[in-house]
Protein backbone atom coordinates (compact mmCIF):
# COMPACT_ATOMS: atom_id res chain seq x y z
CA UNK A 1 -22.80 -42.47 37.14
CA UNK A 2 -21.64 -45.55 34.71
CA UNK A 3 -22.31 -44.83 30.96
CA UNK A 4 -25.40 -46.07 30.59
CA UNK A 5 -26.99 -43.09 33.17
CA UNK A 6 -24.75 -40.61 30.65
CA UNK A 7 -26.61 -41.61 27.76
CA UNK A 8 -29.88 -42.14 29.30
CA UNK A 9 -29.22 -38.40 29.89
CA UNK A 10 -27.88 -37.35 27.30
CA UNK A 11 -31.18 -38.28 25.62
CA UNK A 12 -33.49 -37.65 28.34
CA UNK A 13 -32.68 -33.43 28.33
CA UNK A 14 -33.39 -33.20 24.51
CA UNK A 15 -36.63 -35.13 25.33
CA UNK A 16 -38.04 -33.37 28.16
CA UNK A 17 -37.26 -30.13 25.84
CA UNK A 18 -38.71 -30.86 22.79
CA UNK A 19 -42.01 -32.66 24.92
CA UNK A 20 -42.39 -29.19 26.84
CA UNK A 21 -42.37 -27.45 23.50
CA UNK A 22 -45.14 -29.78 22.25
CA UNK A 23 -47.08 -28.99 25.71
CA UNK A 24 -46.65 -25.60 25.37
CA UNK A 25 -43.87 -24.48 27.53
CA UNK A 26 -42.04 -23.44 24.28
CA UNK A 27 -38.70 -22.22 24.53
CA UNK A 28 -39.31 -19.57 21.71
CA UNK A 29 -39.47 -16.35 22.38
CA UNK A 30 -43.40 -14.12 23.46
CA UNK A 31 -42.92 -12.61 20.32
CA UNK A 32 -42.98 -15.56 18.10
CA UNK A 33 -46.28 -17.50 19.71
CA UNK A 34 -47.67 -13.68 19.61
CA UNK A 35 -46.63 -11.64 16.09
CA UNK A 36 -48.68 -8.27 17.61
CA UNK A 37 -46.19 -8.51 21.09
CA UNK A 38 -44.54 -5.96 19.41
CA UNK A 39 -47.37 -3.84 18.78
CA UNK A 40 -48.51 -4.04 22.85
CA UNK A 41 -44.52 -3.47 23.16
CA UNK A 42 -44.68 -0.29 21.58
CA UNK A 43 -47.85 1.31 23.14
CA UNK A 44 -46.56 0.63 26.79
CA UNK A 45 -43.19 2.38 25.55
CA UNK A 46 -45.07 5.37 24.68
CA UNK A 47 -47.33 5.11 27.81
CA UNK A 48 -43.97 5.16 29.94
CA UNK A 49 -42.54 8.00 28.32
CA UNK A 50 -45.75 9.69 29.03
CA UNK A 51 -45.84 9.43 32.26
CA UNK A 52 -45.39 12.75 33.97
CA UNK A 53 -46.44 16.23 32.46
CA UNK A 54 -43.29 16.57 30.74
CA UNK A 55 -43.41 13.50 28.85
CA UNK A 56 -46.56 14.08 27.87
CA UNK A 57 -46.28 17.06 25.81
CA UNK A 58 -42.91 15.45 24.20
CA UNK A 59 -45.15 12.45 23.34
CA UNK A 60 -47.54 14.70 21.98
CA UNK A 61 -45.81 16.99 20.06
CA UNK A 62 -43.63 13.42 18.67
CA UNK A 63 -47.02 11.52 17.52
CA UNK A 64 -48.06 15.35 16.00
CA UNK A 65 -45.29 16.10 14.19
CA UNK A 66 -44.99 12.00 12.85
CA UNK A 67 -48.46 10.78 12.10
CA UNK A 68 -49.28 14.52 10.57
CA UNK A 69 -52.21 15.36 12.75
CA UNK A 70 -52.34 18.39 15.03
CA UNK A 71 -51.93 17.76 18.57
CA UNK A 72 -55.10 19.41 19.62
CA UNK A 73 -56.57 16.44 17.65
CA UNK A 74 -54.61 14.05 19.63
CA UNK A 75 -55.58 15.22 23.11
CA UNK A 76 -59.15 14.99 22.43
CA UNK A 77 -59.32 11.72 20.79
CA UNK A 78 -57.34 10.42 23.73
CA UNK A 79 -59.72 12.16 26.32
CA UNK A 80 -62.82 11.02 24.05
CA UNK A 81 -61.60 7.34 23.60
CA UNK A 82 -59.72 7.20 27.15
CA UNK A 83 -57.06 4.95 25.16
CA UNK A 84 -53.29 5.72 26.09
CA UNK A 85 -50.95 7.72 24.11
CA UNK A 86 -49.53 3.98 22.61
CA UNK A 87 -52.79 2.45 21.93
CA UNK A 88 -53.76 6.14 19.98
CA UNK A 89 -50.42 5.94 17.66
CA UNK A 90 -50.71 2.66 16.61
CA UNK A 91 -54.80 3.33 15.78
CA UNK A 92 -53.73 6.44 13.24
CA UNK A 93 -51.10 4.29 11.83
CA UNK A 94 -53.36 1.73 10.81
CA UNK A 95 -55.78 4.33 9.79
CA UNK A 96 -52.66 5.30 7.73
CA UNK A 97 -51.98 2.55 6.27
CA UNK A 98 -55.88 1.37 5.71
CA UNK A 99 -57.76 4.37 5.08
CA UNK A 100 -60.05 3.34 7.97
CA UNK A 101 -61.23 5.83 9.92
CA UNK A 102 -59.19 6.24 13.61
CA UNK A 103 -62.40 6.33 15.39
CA UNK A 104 -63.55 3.01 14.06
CA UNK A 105 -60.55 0.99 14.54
CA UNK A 106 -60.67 2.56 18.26
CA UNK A 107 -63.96 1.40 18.31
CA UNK A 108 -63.14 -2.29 17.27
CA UNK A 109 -59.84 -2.31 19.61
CA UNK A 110 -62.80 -0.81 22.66
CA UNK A 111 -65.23 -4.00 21.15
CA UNK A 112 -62.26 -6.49 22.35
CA UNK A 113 -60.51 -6.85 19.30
CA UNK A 114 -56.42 -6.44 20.05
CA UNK A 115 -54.71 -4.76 17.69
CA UNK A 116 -52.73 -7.58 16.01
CA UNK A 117 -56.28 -8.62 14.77
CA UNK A 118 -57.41 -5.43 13.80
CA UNK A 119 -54.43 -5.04 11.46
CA UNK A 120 -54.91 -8.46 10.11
CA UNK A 121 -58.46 -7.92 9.50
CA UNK A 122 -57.78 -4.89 7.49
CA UNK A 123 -54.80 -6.81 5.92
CA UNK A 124 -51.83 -4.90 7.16
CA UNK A 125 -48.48 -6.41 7.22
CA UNK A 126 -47.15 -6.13 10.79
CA UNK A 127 -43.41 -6.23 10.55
CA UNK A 128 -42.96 -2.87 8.36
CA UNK A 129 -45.53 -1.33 10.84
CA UNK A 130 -43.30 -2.67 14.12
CA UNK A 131 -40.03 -1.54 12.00
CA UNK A 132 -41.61 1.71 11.82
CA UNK A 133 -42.84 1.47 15.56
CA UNK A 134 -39.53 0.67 16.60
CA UNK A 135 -38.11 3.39 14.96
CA UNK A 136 -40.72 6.25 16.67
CA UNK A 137 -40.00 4.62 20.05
CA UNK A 138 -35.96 5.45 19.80
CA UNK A 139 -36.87 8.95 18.18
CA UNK A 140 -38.93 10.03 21.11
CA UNK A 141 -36.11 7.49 23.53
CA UNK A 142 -33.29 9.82 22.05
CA UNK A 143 -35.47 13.64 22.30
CA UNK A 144 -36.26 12.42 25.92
CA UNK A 145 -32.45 11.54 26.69
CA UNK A 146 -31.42 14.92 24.86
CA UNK A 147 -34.30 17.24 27.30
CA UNK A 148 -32.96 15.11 30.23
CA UNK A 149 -29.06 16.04 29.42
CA UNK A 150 -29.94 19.60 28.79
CA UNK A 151 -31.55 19.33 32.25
CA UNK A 152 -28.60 21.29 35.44
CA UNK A 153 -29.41 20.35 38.93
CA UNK A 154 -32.49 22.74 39.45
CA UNK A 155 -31.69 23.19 42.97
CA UNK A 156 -29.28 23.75 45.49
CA UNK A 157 -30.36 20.62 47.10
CA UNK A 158 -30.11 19.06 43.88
CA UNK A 159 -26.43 20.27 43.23
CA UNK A 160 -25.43 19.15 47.00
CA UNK A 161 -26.45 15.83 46.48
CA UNK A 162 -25.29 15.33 42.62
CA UNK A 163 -21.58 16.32 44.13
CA UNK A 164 -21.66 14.52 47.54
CA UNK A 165 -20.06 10.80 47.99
CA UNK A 166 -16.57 10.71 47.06
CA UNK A 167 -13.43 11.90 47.98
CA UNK A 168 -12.28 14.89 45.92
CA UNK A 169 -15.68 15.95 45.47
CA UNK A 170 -15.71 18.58 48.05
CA UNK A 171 -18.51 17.61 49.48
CA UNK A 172 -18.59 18.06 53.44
CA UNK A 173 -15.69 19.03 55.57
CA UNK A 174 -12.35 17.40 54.21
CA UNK A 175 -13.89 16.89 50.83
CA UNK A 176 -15.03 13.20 52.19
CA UNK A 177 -11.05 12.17 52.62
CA UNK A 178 -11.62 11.82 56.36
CA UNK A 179 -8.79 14.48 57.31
């Protein structure tokens, strides 16, 4: 490669980078061509951490106790609207922070709307409302690490298996040291 090739190259990379950002293969982040990422972000969070019965009811009882509605409510507007636990928080916080009812802006989500629109049609700022989303997710994130620490092998099974693989453990004859 003689010098010429180097600085044909040198110029050629910065180029085919800043062209592919004009075509649309932009190296910027989702979350900057899409400002409600974070919103979709936060409603498969709580979706995940609903996932078995457990979850659930600490999902539940964490959207209860921090959007101020009772959790009877929840469950039936989530049966009623068949929306996920994610998709239900972020419609009461932008009832919240609107004063629109929640069973209109689930209607207008259900209509096709996503909910980066909806909130910019009702003129809500969405980086305090991710802030705050953010925040929720690591308070339920940190309750659902603290429930799973509390948690002892609930078996004997359980126990066998959590001690078993290395030497000194005492699991199996010889306490896995081969003697």
């Amino acid at each position: 490669m003689d010098r010429r090739d180097a600085v044909n190259a040198f110029v050629r990379i910065p180029l085919l980078l800043l062209c592919g950002g004009v075509l649309g293969a932009s190296p910027l982040p989702a979350w900057a061509a899409d400002p409600a990422a974070p919103l979709d972000d936060h409603a498969k969070a709580i979706n995940r951490a609903a996932a078995t019965s457990e979850g659930s009811q600490r999902v539940v009882e964490h959207l209860s106790k921090e959007l101020n509605a009772p959790a009877a409510t929840l469950r039936a507007q989530r049966e009623q609207s068949k929306l996920g636990w994610g998709e239900l928080s972020i419609a009461h916080r932008l009832s919240q922070k609107t004063g629109v009812p929640v069973d209109q802006l689930i209607a207008e989500h259900k209509s096709g709307k996503g909910w980066g629109a909806i909130a910019k049609a009702h003129n809500v700022k969405l980086g305090p409302m991710v802030s705050e989303l953010k925040k929720s997710d690591e308070a339920l994130e940190a309750k659902a690490k603290k429930a799973d620490k509390g948690k002892g092998p609930s078996s004997a099974a359980e126990h066998s298996r959590k001690d078993a693989g290395g030497p000194g453990r005492g699991a199996g004859h010889g306490g896995g040291r081969g003697k």
